[in-house]
N, C-alpha and C. Protein backbone atom coordinates (compact mmCIF):
# COMPACT_ATOMS: atom_id res chain seq x y z
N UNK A 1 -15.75 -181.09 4.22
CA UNK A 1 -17.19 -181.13 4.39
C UNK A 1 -17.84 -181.87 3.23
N UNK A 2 -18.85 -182.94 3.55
CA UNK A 2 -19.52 -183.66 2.63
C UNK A 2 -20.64 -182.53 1.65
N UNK A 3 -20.74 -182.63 0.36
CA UNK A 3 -21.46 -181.97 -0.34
C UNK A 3 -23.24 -182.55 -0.12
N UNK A 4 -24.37 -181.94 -0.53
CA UNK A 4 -25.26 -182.19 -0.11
C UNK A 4 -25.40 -183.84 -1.04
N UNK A 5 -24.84 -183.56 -2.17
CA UNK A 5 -25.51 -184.97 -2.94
C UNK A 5 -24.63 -185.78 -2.18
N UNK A 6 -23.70 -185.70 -1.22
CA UNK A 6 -22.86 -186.92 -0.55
C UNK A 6 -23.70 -187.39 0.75
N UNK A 7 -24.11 -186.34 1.24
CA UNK A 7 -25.22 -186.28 2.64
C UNK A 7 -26.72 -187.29 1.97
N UNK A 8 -27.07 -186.82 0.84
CA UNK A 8 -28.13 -187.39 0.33
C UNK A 8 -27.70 -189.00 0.06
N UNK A 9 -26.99 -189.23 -0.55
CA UNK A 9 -26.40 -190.76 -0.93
C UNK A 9 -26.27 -191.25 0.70
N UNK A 10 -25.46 -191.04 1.52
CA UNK A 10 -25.56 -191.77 2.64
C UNK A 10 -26.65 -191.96 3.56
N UNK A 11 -27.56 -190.51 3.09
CA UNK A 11 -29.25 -191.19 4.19
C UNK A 11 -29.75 -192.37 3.20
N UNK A 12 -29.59 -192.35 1.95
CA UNK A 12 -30.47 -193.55 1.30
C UNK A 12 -30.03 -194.66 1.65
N UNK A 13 -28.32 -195.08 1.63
CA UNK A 13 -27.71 -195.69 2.50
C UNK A 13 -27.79 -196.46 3.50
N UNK A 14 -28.13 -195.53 4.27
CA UNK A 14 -28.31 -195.89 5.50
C UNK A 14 -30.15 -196.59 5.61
N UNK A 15 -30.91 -196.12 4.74
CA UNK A 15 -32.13 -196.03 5.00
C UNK A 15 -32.41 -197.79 4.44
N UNK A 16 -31.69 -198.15 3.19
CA UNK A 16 -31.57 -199.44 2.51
C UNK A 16 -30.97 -200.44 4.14
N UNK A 17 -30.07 -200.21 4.53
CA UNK A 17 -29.49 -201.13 5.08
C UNK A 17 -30.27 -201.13 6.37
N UNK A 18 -31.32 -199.77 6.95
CA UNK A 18 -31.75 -200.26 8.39
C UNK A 18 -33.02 -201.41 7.79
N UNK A 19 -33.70 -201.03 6.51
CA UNK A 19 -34.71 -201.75 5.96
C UNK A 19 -34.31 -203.47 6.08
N UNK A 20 -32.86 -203.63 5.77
CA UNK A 20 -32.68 -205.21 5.07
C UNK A 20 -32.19 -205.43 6.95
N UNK A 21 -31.43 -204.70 7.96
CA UNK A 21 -31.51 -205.25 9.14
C UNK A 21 -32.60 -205.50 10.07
N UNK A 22 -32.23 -206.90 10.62
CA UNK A 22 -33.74 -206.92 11.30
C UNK A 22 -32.66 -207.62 12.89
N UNK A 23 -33.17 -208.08 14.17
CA UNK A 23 -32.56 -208.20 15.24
C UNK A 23 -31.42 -209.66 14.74
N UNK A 24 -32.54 -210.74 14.55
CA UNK A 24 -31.56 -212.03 14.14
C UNK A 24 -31.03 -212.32 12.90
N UNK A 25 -30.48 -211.03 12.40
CA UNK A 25 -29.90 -211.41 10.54
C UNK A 25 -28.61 -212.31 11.46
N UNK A 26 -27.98 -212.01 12.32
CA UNK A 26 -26.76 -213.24 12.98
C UNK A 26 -27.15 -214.77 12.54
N UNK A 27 -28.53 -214.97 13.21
CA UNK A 27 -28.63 -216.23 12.68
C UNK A 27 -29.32 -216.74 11.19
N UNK A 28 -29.63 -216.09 10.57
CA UNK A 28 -29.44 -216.40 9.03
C UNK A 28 -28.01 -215.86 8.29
N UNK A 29 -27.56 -215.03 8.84
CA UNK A 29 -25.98 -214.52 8.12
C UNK A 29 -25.39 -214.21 8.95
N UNK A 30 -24.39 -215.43 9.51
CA UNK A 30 -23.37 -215.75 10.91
C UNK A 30 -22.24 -214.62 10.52
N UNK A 31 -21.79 -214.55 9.19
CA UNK A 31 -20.72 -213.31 8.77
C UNK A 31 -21.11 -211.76 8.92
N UNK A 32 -22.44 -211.31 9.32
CA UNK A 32 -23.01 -210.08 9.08
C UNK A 32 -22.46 -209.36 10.01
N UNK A 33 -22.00 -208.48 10.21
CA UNK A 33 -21.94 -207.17 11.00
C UNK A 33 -22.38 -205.77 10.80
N UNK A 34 -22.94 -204.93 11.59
CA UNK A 34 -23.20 -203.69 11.75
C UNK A 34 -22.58 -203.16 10.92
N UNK A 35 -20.73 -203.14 11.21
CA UNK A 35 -19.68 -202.25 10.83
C UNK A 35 -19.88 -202.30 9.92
N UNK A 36 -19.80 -203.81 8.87
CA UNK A 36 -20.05 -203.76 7.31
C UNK A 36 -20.48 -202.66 6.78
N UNK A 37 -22.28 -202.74 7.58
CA UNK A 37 -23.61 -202.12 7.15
C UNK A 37 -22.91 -200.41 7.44
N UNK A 38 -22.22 -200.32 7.98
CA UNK A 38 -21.79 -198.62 8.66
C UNK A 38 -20.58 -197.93 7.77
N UNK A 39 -19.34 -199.29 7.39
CA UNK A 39 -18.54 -199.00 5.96
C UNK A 39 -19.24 -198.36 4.65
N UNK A 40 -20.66 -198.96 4.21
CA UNK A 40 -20.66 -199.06 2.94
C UNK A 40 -21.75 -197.93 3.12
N UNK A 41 -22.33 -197.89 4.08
CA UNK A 41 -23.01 -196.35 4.52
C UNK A 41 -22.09 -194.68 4.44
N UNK A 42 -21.14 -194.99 4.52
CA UNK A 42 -20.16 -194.48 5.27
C UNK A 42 -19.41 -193.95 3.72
N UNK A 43 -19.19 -194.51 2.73
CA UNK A 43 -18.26 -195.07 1.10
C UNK A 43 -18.34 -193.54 0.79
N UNK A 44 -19.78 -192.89 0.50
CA UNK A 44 -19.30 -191.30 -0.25
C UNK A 44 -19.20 -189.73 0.48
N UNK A 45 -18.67 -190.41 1.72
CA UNK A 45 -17.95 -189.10 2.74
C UNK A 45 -16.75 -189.84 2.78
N UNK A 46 -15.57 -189.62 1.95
CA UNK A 46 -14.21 -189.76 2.21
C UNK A 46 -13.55 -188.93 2.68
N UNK A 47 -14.05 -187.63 2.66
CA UNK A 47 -13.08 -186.50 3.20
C UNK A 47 -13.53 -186.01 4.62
N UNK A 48 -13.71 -186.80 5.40
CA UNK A 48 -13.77 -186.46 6.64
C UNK A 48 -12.81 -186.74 7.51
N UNK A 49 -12.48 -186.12 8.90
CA UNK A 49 -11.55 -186.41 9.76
C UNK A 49 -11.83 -187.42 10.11
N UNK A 50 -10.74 -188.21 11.41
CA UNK A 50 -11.65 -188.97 12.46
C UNK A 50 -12.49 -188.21 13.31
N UNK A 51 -11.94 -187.16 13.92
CA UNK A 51 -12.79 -186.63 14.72
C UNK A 51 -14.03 -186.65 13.91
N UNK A 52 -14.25 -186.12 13.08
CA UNK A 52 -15.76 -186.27 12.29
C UNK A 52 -16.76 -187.50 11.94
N UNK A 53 -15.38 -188.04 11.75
CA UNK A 53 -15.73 -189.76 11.11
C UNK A 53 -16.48 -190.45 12.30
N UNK A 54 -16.13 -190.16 13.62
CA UNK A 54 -16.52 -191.35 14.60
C UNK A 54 -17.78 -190.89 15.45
N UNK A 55 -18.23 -189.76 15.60
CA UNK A 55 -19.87 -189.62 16.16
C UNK A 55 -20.45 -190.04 14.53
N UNK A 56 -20.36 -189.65 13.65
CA UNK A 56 -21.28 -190.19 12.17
C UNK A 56 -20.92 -191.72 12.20
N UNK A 57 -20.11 -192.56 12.39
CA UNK A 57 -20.17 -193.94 12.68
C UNK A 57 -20.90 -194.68 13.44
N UNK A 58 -20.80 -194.00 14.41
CA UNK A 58 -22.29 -194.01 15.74
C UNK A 58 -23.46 -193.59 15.47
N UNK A 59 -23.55 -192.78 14.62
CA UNK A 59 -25.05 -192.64 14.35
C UNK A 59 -25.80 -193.56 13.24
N UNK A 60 -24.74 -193.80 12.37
CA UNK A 60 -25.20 -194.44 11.17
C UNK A 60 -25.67 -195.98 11.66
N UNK A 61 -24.81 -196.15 12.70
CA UNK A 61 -24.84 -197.95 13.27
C UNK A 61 -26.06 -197.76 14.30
N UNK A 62 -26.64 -196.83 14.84
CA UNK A 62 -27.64 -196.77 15.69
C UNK A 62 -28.96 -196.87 14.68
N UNK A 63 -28.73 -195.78 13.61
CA UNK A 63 -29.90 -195.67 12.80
C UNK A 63 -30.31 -196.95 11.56
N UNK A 64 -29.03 -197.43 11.42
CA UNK A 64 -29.29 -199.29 11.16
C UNK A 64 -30.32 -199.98 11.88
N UNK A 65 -29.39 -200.00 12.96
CA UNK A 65 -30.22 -200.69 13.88
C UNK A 65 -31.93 -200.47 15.04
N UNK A 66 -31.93 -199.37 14.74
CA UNK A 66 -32.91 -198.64 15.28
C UNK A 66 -33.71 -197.36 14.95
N UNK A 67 -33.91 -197.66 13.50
CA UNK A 67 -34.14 -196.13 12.80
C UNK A 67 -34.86 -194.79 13.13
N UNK A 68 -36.25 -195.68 14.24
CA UNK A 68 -37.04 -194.70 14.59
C UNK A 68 -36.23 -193.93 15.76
N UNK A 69 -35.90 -194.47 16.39
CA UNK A 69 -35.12 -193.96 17.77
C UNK A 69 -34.39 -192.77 17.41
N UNK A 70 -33.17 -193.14 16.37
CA UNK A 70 -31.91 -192.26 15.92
C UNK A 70 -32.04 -191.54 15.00
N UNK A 71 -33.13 -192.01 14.08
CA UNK A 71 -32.72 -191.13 12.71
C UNK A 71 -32.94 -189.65 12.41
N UNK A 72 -33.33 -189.29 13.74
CA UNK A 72 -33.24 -187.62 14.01
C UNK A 72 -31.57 -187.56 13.98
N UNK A 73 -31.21 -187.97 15.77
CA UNK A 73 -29.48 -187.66 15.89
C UNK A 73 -28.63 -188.27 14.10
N UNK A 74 -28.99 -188.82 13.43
CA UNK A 74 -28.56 -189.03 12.24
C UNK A 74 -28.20 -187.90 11.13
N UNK A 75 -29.49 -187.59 11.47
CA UNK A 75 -29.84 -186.10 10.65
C UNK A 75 -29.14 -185.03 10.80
N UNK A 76 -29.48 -184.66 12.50
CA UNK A 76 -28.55 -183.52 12.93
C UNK A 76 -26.97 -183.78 12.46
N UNK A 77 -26.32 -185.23 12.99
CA UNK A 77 -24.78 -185.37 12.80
C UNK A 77 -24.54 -184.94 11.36
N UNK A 78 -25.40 -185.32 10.22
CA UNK A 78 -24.55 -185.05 8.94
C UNK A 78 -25.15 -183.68 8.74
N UNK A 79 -26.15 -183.11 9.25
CA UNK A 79 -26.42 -181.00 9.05
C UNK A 79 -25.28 -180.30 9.84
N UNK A 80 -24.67 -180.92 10.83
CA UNK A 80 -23.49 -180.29 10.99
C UNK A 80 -22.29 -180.66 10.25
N UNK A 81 -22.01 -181.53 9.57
CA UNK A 81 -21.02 -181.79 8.64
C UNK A 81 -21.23 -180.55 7.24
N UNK A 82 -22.36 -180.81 6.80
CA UNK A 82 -22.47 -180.41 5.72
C UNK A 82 -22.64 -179.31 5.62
N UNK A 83 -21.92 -178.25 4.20
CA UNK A 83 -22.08 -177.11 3.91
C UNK A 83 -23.08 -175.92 4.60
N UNK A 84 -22.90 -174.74 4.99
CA UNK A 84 -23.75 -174.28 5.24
C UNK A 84 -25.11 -173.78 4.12
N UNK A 85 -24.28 -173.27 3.18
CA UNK A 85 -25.00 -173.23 1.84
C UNK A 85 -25.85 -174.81 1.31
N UNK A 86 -25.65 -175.35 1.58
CA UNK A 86 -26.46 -176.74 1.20
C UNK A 86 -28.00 -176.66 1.93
């Protein structure tokens, strides 16, 4: 289970990278991908399963890309990861 300061580091994370994505970063940065943006989101929860790992992969790449939409289901995915005590 991710500790709260690990939960906290990946919403900022995530919150930096939906800011710098916009629809056509492809055509100013032909190398860019989501996944990148979802790896380095992703860097201070190492101790997770896959099973754990892959709905929080999906959320993090939705809330990139669409923050208002997801960044609830974002929320919820890492309050169930994280400590209950947190």
């Amino acid at each position: 289970m991710p500790s709260r300061e690990e939960v906290d580091d990946v919403l900022q994370r995530v919150g930096l990278a939906a800011i710098s994505y916009y629809p056509e970063i492809h055509i100013d940065e032909p190398d860019y991908t989501v996944d990148t943006d979802v790896d380095w989101c992703l860097e201070p929860v190492t101790d997770l399963t896959d099973e754990q790992r892959a709905p929080l992969r999906e959320a993090v790449g939705l809330a990139i890309t669409n923050p208002t939409a997801h960044r609830y289901a974002l929320f919820q995915t890492l309050l169930e990861l994280a400590p209950a005590d947190s």
